[in-house]
C-alpha atoms as a PDB file:
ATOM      1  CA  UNK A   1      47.795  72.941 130.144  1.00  0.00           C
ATOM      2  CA  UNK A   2      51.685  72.847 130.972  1.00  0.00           C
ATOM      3  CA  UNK A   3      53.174  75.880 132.192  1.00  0.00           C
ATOM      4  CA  UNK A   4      56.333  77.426 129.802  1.00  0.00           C
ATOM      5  CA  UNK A   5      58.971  78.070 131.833  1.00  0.00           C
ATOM      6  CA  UNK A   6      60.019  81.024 129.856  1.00  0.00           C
ATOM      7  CA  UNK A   7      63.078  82.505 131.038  1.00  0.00           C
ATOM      8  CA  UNK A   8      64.583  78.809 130.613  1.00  0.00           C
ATOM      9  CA  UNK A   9      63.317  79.102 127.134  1.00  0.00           C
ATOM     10  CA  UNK A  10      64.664  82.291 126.312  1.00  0.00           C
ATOM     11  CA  UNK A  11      68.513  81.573 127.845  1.00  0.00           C
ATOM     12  CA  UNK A  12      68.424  78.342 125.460  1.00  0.00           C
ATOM     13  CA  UNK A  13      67.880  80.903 122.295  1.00  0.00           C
ATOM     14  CA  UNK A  14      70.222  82.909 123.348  1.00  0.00           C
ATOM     15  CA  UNK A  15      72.991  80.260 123.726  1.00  0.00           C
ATOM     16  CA  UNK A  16      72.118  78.530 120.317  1.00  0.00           C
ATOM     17  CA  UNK A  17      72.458  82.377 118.843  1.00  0.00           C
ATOM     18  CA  UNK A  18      75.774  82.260 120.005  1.00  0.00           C
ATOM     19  CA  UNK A  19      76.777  78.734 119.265  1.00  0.00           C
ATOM     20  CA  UNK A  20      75.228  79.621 116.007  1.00  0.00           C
ATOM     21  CA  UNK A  21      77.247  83.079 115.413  1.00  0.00           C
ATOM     22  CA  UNK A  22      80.581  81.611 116.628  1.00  0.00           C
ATOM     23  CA  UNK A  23      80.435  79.206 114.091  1.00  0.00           C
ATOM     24  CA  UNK A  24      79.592  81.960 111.348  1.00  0.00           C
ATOM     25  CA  UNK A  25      82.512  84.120 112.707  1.00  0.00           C
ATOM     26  CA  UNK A  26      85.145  80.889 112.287  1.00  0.00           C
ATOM     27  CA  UNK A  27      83.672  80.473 109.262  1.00  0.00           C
ATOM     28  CA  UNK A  28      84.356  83.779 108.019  1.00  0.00           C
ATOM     29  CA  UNK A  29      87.802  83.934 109.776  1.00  0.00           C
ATOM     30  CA  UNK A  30      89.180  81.097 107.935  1.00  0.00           C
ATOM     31  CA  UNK A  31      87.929  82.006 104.908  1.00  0.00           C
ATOM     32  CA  UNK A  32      89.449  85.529 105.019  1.00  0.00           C
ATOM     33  CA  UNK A  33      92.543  83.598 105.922  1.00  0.00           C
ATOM     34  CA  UNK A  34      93.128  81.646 102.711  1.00  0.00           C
ATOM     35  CA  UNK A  35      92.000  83.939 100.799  1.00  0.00           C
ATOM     36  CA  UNK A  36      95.630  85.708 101.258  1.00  0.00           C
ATOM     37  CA  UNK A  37      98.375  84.870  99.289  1.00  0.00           C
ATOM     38  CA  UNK A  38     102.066  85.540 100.217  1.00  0.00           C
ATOM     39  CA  UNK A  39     103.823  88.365  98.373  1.00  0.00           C
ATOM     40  CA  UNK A  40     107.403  88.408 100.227  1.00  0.00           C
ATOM     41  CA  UNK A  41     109.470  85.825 100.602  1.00  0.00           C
ATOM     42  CA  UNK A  42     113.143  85.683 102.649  1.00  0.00           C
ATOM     43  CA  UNK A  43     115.355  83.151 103.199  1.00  0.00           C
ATOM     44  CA  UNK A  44     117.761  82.898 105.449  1.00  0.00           C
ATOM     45  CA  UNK A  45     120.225  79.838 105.562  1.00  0.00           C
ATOM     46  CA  UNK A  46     122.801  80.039 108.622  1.00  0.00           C
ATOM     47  CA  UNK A  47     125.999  78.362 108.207  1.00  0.00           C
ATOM     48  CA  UNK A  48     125.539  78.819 104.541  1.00  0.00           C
ATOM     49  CA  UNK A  49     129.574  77.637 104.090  1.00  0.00           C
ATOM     50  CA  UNK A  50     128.964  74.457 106.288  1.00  0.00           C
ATOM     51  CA  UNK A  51     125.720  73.514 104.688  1.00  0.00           C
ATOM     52  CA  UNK A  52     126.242  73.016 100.723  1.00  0.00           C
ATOM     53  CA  UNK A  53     123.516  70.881 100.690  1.00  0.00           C
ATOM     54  CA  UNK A  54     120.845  73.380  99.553  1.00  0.00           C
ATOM     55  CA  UNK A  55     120.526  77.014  98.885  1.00  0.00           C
ATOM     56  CA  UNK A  56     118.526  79.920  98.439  1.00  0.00           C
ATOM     57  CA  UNK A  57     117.782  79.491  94.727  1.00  0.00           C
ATOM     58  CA  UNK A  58     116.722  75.624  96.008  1.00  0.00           C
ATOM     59  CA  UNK A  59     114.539  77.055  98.366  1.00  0.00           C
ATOM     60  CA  UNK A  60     112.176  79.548  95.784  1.00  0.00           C
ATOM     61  CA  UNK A  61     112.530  76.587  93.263  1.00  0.00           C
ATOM     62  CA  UNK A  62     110.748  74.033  95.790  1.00  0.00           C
ATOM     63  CA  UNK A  63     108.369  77.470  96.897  1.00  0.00           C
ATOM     64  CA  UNK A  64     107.901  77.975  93.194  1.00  0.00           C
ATOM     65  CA  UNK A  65     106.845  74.662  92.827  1.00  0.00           C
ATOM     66  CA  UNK A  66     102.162  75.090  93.237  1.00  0.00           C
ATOM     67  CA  UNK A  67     103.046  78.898  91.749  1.00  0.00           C
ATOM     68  CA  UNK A  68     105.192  81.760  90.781  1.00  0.00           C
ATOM     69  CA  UNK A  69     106.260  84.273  93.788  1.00  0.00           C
ATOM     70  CA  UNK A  70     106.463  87.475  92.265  1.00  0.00           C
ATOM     71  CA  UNK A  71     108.567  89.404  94.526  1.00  0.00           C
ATOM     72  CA  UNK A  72     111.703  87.517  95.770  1.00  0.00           C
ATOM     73  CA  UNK A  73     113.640  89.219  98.967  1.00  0.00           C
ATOM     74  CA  UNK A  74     116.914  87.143  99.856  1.00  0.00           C
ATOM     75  CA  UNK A  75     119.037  87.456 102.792  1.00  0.00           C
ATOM     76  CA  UNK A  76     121.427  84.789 104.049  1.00  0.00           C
ATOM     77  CA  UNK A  77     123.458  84.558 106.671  1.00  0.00           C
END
């Protein structure tokens, strides 16, 4: 008959538990994460006068692009 060594048994339970638990928690974590969507947008483009190349209403029309952003907050330096 083989002998159990059971407190070797029961510290390799416990570790899968929490192998097993921190992989529920990231799972949950991420999944509360892109769940949010973004509901305030600013823009801020420095050296507005030197850079004509693009501007704020370029900016929320690229944003806008995968979906509408419903409330639009704009400050430019």
């Amino acid at each position: 008959m083989k002998n159990i060594n059971w407190k070797k048994r029961i510290v390799q339970t416990l570790w899968l538990l929490a192998g097993v638990g921190t992989i529920v928690l990231f799972g949950a974590a991420m999944e509360k994460k892109n769940s949010k969507t973004c509901n305030d947008v600013k823009i801020e483009i420095a050296n507005q006068d030197e850079q004509m190349f693009i501007d704020e209403k370029d900016v929320m029309d690229i944003i806008n692009l995968n979906g509408q952003v419903t409330q639009k907050k704009y400050f430019i330096c």
